[in-house]
N, C-alpha and C. Protein backbone atom coordinates (compact mmCIF):
# COMPACT_ATOMS: atom_id res chain seq x y z
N UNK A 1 62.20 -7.32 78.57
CA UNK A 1 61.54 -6.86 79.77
C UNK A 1 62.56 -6.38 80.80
N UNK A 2 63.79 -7.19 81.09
CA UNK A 2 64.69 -6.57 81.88
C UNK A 2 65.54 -5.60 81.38
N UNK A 3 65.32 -5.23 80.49
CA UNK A 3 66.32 -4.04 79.86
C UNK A 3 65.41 -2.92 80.35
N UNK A 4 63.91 -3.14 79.76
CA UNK A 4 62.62 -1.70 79.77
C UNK A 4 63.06 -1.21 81.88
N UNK A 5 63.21 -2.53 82.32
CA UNK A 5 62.64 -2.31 84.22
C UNK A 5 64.62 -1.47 84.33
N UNK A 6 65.24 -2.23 83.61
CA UNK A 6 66.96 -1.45 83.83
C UNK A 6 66.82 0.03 83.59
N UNK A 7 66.30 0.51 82.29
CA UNK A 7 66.36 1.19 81.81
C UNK A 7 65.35 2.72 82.94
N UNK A 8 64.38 1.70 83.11
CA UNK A 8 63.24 2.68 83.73
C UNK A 8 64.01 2.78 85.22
N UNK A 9 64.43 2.14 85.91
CA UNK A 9 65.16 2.04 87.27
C UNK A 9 66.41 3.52 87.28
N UNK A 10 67.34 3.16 85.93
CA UNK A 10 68.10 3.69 85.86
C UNK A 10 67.78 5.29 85.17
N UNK A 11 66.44 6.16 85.12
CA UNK A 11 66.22 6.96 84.79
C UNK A 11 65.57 7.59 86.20
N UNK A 12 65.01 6.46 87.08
CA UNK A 12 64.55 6.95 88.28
C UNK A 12 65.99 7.60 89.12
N UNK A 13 66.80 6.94 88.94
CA UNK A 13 68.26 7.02 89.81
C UNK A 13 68.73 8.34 89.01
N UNK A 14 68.69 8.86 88.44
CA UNK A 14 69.08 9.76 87.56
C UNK A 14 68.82 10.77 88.07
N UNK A 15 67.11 10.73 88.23
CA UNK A 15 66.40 12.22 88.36
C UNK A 15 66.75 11.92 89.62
N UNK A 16 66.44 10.90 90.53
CA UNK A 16 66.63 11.56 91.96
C UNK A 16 68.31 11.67 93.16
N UNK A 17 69.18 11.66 91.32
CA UNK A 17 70.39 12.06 91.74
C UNK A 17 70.06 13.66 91.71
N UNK A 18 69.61 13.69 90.42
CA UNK A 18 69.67 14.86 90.35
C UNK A 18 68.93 16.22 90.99
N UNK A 19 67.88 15.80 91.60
CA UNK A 19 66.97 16.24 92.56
C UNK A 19 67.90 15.77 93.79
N UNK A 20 69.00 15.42 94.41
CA UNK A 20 69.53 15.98 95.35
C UNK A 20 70.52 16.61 95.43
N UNK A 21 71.06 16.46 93.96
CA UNK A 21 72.03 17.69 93.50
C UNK A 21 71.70 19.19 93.36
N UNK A 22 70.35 19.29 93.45
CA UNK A 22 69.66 20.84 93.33
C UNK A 22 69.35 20.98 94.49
N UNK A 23 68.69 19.95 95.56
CA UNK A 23 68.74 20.02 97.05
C UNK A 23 69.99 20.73 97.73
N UNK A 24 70.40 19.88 97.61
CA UNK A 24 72.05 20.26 98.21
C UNK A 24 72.65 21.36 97.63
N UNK A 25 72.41 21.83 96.27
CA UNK A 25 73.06 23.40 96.10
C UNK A 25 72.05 24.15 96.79
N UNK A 26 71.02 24.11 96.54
CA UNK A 26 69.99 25.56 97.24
C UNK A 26 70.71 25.64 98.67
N UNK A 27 70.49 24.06 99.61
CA UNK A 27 70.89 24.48 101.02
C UNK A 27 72.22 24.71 101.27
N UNK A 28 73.50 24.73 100.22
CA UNK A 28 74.25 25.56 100.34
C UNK A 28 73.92 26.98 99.77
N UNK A 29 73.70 27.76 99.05
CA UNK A 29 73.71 28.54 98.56
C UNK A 29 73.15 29.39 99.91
N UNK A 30 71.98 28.69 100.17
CA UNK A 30 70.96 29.45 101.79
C UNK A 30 72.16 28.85 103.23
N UNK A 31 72.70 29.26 102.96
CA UNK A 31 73.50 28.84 104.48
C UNK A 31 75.24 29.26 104.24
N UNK A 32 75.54 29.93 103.15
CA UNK A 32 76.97 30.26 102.71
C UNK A 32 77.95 29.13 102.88
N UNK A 33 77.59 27.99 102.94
CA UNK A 33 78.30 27.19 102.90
C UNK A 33 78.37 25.49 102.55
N UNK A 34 79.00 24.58 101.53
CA UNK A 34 78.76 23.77 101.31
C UNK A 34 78.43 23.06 102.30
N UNK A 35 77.09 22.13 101.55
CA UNK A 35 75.96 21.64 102.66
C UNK A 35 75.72 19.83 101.24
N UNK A 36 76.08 19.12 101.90
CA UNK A 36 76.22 17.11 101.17
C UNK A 36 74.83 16.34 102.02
N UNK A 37 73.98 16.22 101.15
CA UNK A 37 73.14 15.05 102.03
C UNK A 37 73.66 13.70 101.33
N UNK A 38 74.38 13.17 102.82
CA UNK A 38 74.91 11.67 102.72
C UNK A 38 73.77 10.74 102.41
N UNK A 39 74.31 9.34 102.13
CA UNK A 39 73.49 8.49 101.92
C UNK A 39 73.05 8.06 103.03
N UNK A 40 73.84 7.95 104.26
CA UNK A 40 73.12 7.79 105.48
C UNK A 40 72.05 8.63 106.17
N UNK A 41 72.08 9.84 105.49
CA UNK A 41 70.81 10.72 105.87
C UNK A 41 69.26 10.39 105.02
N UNK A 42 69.44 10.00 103.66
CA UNK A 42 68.41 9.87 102.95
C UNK A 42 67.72 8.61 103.82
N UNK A 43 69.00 7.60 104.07
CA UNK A 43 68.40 6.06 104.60
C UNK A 43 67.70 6.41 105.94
N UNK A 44 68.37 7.35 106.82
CA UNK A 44 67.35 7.42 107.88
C UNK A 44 66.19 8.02 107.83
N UNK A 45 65.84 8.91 107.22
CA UNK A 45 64.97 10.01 106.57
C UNK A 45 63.89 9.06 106.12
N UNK A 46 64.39 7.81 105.57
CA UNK A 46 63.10 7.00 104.11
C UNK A 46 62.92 5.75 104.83
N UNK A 47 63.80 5.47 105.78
CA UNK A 47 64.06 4.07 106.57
C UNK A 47 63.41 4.42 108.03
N UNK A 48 63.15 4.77 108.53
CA UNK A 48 63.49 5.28 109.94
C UNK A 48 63.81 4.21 111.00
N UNK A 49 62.63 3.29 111.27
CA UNK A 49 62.97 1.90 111.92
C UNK A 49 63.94 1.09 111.57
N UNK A 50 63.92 0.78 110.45
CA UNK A 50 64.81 -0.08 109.91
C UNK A 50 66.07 0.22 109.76
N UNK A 51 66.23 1.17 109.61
CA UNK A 51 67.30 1.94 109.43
C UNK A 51 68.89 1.71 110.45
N UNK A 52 68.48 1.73 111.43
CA UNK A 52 69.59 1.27 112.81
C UNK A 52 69.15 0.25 112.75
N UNK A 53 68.66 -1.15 112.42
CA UNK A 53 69.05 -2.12 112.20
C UNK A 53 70.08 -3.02 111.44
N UNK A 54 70.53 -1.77 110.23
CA UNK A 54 71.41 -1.85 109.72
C UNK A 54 72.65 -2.60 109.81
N UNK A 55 73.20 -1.59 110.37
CA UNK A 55 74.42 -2.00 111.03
C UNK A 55 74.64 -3.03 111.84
N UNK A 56 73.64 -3.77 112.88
CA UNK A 56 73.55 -4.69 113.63
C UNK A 56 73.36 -5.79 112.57
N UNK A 57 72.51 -5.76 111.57
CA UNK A 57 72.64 -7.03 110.80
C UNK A 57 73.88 -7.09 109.78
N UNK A 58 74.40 -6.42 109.05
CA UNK A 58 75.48 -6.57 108.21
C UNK A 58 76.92 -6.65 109.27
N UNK A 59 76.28 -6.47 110.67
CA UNK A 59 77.85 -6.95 111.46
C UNK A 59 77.82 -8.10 111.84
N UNK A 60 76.95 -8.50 111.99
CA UNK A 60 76.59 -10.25 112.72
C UNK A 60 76.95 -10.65 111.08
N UNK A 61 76.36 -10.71 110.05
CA UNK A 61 76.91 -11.18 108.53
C UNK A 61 78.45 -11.22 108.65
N UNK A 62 78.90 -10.55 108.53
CA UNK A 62 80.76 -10.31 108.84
C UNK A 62 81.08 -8.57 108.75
N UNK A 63 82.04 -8.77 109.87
CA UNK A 63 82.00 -7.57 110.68
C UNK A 63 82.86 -6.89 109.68
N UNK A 64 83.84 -7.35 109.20
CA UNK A 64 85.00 -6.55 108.05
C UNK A 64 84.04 -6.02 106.76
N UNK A 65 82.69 -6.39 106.54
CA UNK A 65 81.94 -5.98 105.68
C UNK A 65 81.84 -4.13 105.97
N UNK A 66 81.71 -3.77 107.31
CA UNK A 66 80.88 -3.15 107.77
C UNK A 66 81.99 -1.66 107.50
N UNK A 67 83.16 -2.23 107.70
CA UNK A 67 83.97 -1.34 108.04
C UNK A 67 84.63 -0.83 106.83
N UNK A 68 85.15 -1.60 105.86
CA UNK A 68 85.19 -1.59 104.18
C UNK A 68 84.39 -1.23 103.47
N UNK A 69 83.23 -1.74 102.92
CA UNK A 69 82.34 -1.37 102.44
C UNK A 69 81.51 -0.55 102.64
N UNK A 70 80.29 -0.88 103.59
CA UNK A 70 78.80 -0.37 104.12
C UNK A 70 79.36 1.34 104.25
N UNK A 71 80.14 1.65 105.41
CA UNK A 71 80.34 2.82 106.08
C UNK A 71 80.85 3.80 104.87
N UNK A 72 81.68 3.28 104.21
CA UNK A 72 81.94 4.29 103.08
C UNK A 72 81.36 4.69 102.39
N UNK A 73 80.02 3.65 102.09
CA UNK A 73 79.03 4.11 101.35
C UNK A 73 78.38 4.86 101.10
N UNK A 74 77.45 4.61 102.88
CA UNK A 74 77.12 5.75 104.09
C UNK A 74 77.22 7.06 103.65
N UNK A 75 78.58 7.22 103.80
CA UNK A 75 79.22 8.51 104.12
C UNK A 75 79.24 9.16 102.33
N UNK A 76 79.01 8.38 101.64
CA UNK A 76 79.23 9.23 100.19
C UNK A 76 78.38 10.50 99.46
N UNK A 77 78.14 11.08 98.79
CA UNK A 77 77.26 12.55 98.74
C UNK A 77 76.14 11.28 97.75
N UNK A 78 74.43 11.58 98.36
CA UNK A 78 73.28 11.00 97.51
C UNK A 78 73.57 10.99 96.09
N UNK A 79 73.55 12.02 96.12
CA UNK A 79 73.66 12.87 94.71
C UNK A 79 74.18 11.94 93.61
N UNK A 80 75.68 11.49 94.20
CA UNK A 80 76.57 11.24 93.20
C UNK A 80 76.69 9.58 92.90
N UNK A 81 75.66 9.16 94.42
CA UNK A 81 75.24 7.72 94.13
C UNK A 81 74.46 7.54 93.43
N UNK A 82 73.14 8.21 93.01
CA UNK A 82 72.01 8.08 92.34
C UNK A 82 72.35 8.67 91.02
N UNK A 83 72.98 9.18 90.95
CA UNK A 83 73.78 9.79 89.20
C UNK A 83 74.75 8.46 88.74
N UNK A 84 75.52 7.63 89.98
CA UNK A 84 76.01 6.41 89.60
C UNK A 84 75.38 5.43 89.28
N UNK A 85 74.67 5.35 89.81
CA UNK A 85 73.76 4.04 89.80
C UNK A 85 72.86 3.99 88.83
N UNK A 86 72.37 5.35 88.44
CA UNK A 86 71.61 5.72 87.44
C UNK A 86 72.65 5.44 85.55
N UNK A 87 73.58 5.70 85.81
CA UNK A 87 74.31 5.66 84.55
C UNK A 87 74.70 4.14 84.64
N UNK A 88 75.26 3.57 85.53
CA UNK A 88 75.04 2.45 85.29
C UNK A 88 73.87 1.20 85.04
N UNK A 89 72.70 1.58 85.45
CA UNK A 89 71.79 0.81 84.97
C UNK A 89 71.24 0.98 83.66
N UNK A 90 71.43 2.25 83.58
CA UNK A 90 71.30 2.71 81.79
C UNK A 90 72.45 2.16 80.79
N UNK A 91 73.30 1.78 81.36
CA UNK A 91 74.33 1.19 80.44
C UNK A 91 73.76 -0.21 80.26
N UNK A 92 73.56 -1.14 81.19
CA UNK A 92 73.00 -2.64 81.57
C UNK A 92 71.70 -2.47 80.27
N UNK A 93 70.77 -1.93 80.48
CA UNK A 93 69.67 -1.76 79.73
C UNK A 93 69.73 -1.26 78.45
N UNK A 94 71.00 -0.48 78.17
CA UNK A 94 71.05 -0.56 76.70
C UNK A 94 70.91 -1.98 75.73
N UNK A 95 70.44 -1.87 74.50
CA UNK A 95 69.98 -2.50 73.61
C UNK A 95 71.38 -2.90 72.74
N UNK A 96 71.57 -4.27 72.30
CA UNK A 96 72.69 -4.83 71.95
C UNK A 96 73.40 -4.02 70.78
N UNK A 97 74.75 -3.92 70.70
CA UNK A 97 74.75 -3.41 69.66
C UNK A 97 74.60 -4.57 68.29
N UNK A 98 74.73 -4.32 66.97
CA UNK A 98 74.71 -5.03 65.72
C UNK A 98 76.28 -5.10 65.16
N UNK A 99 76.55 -6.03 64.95
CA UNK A 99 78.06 -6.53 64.56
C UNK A 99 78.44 -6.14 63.33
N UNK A 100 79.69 -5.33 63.64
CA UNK A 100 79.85 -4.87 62.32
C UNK A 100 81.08 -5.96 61.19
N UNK A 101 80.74 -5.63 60.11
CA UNK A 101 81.51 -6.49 59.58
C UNK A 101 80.77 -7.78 58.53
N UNK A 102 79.37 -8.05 59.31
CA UNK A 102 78.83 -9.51 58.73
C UNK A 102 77.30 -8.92 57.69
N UNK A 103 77.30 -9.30 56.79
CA UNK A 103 76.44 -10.07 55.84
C UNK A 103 74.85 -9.80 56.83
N UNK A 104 73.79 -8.89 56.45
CA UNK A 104 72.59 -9.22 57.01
C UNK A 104 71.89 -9.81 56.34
N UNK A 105 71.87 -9.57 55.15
CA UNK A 105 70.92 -9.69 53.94
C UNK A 105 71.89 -11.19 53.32
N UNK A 106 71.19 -12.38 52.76
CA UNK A 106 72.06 -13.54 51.99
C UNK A 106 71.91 -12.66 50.72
């Protein structure tokens, strides 16, 4: 069951890497110039309220979090998070491999 929800998660992350990888070329292509929707734009866009709460709670958590981690995140192209995240959950959800070498049959 957690492989099918890995697997299905990690096909969602896929397409909607890839649906902002076609986003982001059209609105460059229409504007002559490379055009990145950050991850901080999708989060405000899908978050709106919650969204600037953000930062206020992962700084009260610990503030060196915020500045290392979180913000870089932020700032990374959607695209290439949801194509990450997507290949990695598809890896997690792959199905074991079979050992080579041993006897199946006595």
């Amino acid at each position: 069951m957690l492989r099918f929800l890995s697997r299905f998660l990690g096909f969602l992350c896929l397409a909607g890497g890839f649906v902002a990888l076609v986003y982001d070329g059209a609105r460059s292509v229409a504007n002559n110039t490379v055009r990145v929707t950050t991850l901080s734009e999708v989060l405000f866009t899908v978050f709106k309220d919650k969204a600037g709460a953000l930062q206020a709670s992962v700084q009260g958590l610990a503030p060196w979090l915020w500045d290392l981690l979180v913000l870089p995140l932020t700032l990374a192209p959607a695209s290439l998070i949801g194509l990450g995240a997507g290949a990695v959950l598809l890896w997690l959800g792959q199905p074991g491999r079979e050992p080579i070498g041993f006897l199946t049959r006595p």
